[in-house]
N, C-alpha and C. Protein backbone atom coordinates (compact mmCIF):
# COMPACT_ATOMS: atom_id res chain seq x y z
N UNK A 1 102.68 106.17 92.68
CA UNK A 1 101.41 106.76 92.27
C UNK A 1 101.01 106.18 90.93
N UNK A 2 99.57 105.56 91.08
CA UNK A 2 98.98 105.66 89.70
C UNK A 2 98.68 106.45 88.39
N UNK A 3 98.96 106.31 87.33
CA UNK A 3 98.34 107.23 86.22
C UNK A 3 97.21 106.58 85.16
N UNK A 4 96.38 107.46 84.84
CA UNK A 4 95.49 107.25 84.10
C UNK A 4 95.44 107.68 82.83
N UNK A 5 95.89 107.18 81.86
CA UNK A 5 95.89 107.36 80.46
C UNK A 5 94.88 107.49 79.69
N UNK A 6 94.96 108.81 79.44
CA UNK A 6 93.64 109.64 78.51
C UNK A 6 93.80 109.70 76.63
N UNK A 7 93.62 109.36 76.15
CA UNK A 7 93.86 108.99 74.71
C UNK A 7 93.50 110.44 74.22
N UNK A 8 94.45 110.96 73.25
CA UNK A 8 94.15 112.44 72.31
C UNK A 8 93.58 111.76 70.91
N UNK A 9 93.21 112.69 70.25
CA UNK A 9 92.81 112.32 68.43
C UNK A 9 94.33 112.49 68.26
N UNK A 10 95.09 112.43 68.48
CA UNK A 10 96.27 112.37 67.56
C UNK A 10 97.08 110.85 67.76
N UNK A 11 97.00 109.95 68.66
CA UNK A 11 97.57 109.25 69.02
C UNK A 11 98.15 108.79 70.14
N UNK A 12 98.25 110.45 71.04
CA UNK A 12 98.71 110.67 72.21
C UNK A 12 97.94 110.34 73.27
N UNK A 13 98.70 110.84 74.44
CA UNK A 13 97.53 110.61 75.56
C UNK A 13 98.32 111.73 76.15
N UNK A 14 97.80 111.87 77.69
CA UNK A 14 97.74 112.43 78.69
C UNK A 14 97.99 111.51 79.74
N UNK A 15 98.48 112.58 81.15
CA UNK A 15 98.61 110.92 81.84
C UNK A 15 97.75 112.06 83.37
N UNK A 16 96.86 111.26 84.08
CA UNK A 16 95.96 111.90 85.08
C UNK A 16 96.43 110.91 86.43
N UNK A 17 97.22 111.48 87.52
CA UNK A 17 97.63 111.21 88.47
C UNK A 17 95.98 110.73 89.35
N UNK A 18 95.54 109.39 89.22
CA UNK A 18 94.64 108.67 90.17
C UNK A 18 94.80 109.07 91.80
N UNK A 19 95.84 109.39 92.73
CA UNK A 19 95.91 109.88 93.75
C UNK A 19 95.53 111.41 94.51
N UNK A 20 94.77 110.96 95.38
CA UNK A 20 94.98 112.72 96.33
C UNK A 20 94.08 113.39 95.76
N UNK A 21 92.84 112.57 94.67
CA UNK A 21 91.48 113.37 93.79
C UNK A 21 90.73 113.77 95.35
N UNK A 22 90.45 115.04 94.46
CA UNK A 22 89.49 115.37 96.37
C UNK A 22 88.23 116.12 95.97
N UNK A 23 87.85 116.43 94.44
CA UNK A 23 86.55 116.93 93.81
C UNK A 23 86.53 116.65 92.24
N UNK A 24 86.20 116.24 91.89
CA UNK A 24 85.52 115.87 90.20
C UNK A 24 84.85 116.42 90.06
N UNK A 25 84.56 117.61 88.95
CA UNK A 25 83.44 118.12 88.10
C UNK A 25 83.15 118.01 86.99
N UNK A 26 82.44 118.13 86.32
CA UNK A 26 82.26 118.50 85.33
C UNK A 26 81.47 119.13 84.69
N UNK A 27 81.45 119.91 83.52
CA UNK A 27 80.94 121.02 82.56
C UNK A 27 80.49 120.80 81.16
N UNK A 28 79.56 120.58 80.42
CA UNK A 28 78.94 119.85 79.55
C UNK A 28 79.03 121.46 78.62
N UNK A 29 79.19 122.35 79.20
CA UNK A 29 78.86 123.21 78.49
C UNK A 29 80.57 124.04 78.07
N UNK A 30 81.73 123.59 78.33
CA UNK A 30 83.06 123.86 77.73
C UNK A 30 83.92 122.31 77.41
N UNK A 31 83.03 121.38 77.41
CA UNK A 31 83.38 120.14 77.18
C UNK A 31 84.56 119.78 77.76
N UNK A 32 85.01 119.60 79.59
CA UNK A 32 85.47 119.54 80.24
C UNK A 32 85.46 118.62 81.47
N UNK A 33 86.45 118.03 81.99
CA UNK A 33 86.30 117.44 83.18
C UNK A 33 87.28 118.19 84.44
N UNK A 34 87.11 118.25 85.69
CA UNK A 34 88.46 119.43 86.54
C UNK A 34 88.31 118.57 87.53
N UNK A 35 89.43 118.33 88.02
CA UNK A 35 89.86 117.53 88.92
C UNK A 35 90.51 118.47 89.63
N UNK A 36 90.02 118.22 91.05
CA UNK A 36 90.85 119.26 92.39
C UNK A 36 91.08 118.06 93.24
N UNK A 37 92.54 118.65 93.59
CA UNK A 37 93.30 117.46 94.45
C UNK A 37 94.00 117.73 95.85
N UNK A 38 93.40 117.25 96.81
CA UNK A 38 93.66 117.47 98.21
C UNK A 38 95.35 118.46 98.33
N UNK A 39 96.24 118.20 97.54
CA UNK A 39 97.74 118.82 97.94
C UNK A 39 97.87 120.51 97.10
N UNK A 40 96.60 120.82 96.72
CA UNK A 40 96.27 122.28 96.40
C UNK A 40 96.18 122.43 94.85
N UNK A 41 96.01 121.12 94.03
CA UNK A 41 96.63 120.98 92.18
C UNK A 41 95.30 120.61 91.55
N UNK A 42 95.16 121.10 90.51
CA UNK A 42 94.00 121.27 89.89
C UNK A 42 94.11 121.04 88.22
N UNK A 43 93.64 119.84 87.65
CA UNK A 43 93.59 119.21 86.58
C UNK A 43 92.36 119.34 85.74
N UNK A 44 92.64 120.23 84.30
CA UNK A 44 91.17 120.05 84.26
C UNK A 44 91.72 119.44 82.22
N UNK A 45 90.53 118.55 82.23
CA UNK A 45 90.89 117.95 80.67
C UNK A 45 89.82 119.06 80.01
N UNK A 46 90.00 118.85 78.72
CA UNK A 46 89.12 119.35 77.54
C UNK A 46 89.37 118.31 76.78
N UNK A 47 87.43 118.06 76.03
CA UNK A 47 87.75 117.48 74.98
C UNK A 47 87.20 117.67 74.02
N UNK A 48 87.28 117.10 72.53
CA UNK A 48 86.97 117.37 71.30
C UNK A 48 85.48 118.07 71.27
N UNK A 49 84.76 117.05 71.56
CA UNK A 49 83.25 117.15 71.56
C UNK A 49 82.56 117.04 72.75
N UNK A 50 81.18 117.22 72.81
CA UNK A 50 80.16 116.79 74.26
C UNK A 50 80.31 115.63 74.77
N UNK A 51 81.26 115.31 75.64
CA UNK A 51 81.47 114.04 76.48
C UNK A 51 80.04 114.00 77.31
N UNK A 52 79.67 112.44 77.15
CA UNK A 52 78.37 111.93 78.01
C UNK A 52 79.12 111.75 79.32
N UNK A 53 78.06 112.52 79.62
CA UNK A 53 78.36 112.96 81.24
C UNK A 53 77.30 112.23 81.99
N UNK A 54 76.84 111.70 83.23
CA UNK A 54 75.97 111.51 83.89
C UNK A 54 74.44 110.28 83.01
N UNK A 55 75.43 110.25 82.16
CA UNK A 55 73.65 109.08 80.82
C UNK A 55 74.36 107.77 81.51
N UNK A 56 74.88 107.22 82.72
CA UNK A 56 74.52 105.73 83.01
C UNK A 56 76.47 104.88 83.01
N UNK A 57 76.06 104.21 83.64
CA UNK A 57 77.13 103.27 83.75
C UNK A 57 78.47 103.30 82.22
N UNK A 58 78.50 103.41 81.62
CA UNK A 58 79.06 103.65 80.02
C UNK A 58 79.02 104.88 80.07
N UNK A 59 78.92 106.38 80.75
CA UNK A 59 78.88 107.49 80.22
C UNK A 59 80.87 108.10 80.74
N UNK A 60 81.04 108.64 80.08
CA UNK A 60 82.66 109.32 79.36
C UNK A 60 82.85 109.49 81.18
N UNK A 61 82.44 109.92 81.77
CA UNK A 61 82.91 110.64 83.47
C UNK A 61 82.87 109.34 84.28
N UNK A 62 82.00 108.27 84.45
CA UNK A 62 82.03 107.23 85.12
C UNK A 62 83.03 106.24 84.43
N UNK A 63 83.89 106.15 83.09
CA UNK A 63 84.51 105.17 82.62
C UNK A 63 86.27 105.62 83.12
N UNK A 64 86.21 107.15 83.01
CA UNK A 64 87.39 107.81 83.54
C UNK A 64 87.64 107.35 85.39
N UNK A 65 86.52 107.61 86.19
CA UNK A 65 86.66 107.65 87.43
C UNK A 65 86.52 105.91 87.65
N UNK A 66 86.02 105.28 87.15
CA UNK A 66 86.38 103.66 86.94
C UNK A 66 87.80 103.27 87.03
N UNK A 67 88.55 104.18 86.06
CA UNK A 67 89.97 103.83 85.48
C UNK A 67 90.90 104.55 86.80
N UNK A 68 90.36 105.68 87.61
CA UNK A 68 90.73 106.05 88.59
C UNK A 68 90.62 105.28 90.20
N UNK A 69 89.64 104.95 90.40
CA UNK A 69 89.51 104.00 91.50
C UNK A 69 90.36 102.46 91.26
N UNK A 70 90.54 102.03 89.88
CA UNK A 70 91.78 100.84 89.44
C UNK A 70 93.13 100.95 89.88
N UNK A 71 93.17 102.23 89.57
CA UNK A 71 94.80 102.50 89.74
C UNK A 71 95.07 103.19 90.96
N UNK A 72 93.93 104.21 91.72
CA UNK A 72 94.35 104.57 92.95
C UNK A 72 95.31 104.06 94.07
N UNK A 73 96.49 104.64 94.17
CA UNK A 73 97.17 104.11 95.53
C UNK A 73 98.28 102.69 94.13
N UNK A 74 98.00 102.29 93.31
CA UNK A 74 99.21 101.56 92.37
C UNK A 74 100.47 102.21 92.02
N UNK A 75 101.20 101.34 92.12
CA UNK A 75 102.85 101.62 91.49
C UNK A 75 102.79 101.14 90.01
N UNK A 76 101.94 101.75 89.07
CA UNK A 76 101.80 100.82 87.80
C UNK A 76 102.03 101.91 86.77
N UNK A 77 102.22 101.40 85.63
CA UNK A 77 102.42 102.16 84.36
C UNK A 77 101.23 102.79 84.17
N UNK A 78 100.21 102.41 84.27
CA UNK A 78 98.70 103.18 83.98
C UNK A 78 98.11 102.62 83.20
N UNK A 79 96.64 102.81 83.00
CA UNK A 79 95.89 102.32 81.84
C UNK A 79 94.92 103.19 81.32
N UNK A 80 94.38 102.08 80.48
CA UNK A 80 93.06 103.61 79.32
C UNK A 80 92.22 103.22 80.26
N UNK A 81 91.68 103.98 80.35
CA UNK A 81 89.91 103.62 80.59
C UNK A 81 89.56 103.35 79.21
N UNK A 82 87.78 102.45 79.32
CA UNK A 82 87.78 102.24 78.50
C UNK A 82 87.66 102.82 77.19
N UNK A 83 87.42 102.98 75.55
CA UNK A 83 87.00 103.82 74.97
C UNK A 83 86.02 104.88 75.07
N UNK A 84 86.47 106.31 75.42
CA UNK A 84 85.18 107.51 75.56
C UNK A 84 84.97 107.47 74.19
N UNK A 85 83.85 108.23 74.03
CA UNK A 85 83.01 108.58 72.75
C UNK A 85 83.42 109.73 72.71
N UNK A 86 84.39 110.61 73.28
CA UNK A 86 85.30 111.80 72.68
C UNK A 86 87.23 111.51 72.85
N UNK A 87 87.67 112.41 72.59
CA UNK A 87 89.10 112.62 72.37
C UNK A 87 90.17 114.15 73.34
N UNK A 88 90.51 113.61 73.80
CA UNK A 88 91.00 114.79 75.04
C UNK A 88 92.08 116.03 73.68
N UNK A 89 91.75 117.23 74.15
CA UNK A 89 92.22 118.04 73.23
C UNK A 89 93.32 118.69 74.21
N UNK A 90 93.71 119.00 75.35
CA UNK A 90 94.01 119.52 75.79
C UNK A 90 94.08 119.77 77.94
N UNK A 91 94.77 119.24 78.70
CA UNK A 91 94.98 119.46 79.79
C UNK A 91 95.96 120.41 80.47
N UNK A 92 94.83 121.06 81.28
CA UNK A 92 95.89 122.13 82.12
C UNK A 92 96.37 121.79 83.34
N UNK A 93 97.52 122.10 84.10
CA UNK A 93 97.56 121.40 85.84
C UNK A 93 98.07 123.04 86.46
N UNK A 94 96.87 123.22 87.21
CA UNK A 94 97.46 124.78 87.82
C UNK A 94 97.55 124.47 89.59
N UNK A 95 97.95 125.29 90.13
CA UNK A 95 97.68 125.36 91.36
C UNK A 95 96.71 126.15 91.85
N UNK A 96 95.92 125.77 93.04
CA UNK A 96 94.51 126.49 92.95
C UNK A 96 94.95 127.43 94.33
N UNK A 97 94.44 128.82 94.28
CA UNK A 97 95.25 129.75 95.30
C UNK A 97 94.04 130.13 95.93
């Protein structure tokens, strides 16, 4: 399985399993992206500030799902997408009941 490496303001990252995505949303208004995944698992990032959502080819949600369709279905270490114009603060992975 692929991973997708999400960069924090601290240095860190996150790592977002590219496989088995089965809905992408997102929320402009808790500065969020949620990923629901066909095997019942549910990923949702937060980040610092208002991630550009939906403003065009370069916007924060199309550079992530870019970096997701790369690695989908890879046996690879992972990569960044390219630089977002925010900083991931925080990811949860729950199971959705």
């Amino acid at each position: 399985m692929g991973y997708v490496k999400i960069a924090k303001a601290n240095g860190q990252f996150d790592l977002l399993p590219a496989e088995d995505i089965g809905l992408i949303s997102e929320s402009p208004i808790d500065m969020s992206m949620t990923f629901k995944y066909v095997t019942g698992r549910e990923i949702k990032l937060t980040f610092d500030s208002s991630p550009k959502f939906n403003t065009g080819i370069d916007s924060d949600d199309q550079k992530i799902i870019r970096a997701i369709e790369k690695m989908n279905g890879a046996s690879a270490p992972g990569i960044f997408p390219e630089t977002l114009s925010v900083s991931l603060v925080s990811s949860s992975n729950t199971a959705i009941t």
